[in-house]
Protein backbone atom coordinates (compact mmCIF):
# COMPACT_ATOMS: atom_id res chain seq x y z
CA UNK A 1 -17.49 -10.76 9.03
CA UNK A 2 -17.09 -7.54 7.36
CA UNK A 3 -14.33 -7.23 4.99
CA UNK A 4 -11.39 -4.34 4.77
CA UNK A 5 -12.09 -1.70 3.52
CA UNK A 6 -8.80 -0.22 1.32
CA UNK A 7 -8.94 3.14 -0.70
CA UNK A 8 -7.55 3.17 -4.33
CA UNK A 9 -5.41 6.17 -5.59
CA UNK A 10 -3.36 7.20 -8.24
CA UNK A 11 -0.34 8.25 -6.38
CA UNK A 12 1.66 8.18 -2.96
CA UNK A 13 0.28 9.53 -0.69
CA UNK A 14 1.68 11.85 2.20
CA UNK A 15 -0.31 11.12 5.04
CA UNK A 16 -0.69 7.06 4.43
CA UNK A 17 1.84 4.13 4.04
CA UNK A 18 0.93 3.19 0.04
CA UNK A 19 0.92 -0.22 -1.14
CA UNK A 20 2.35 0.23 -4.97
CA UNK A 21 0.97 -2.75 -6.86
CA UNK A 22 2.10 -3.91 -10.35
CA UNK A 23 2.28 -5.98 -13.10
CA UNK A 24 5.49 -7.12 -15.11
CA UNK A 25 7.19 -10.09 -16.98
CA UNK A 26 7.81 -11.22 -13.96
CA UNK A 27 4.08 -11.33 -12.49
CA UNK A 28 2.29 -9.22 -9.90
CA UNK A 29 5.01 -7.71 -7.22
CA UNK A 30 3.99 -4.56 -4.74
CA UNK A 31 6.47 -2.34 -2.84
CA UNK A 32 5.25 -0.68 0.63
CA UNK A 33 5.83 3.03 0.93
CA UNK A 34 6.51 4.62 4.14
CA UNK A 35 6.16 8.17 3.98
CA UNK A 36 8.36 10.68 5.77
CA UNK A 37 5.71 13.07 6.89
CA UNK A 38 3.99 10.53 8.36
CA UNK A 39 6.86 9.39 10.37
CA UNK A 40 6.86 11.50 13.14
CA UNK A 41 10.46 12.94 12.30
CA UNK A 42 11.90 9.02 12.44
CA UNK A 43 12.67 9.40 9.15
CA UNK A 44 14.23 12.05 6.24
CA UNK A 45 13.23 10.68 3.17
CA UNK A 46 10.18 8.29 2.17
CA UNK A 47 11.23 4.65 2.41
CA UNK A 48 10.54 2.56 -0.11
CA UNK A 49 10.56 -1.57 0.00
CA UNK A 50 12.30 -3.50 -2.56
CA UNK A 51 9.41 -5.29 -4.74
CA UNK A 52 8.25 -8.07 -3.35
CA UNK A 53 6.00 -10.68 -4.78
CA UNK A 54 2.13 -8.76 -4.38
CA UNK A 55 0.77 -11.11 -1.75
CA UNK A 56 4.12 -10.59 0.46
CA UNK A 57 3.73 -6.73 -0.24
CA UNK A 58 0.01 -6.49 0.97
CA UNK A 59 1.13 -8.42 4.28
CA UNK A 60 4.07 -6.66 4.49
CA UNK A 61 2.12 -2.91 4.18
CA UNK A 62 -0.35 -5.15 7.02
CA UNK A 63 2.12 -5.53 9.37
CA UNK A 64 3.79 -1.91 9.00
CA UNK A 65 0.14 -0.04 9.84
CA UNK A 66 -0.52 -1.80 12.46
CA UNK A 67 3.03 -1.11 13.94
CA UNK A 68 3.36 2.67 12.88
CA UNK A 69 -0.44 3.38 12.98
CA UNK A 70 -1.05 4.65 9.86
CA UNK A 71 -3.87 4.04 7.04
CA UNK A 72 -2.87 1.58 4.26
CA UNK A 73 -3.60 3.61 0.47
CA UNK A 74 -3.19 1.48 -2.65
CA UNK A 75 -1.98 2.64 -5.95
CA UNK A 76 -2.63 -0.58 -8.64
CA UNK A 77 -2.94 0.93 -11.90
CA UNK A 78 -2.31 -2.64 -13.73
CA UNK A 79 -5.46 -4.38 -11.74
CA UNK A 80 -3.16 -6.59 -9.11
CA UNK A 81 -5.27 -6.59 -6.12
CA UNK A 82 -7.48 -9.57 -5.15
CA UNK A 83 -10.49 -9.18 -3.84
CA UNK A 84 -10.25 -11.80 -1.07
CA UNK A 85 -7.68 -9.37 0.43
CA UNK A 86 -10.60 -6.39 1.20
CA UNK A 87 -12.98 -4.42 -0.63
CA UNK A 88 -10.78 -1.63 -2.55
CA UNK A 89 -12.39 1.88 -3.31
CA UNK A 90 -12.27 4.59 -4.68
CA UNK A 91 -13.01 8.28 -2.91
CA UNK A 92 -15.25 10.79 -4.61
CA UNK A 93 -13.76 14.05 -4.92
């Protein structure tokens, strides 16, 4: 079975909900972004989940695509993700 397939960038992202992963004294935690744009006038300002341990985060950003129908972007400058949880890329400009 093929994995996902998840693109890496280096900020949030407009058009995508963004799956902010990072990397503190108190271990690996993500926060989902929903983007405003994206929302199909729903919402005024980008929503932004409290941090939530990374594994919850990445299921949480799961669920929210799938619901919304949007692409899931991830922004992990400190090297969080796992590789059991897709392949993550990077786009060529």
């Amino acid at each position: 079975m093929a994995k996902n397939r998840f693109e890496q960038v280096n900020e949030i992202q407009p058009d995508a909900i963004t799956l902010v992963l990072k990397r503190d004294a108190d271990g690996a935690t993500g926060s989902v972004v929903m983007p405003a744009a994206s929302s199909g006038g729903r919402l005024s300002n980008d929503q932004v989940s409290a941090p939530l341990p990374a594994q919850d985060a990445f299921r949480g950003a799961i669920r929210l695509a799938n619901d919304v129908k949007l692409a899931i972007v991830v922004c992990d400058p400190d090297g969080v993700w796992k590789p059991e949880w897709g392949d993550l890329y990077q786009a060529l400009d």
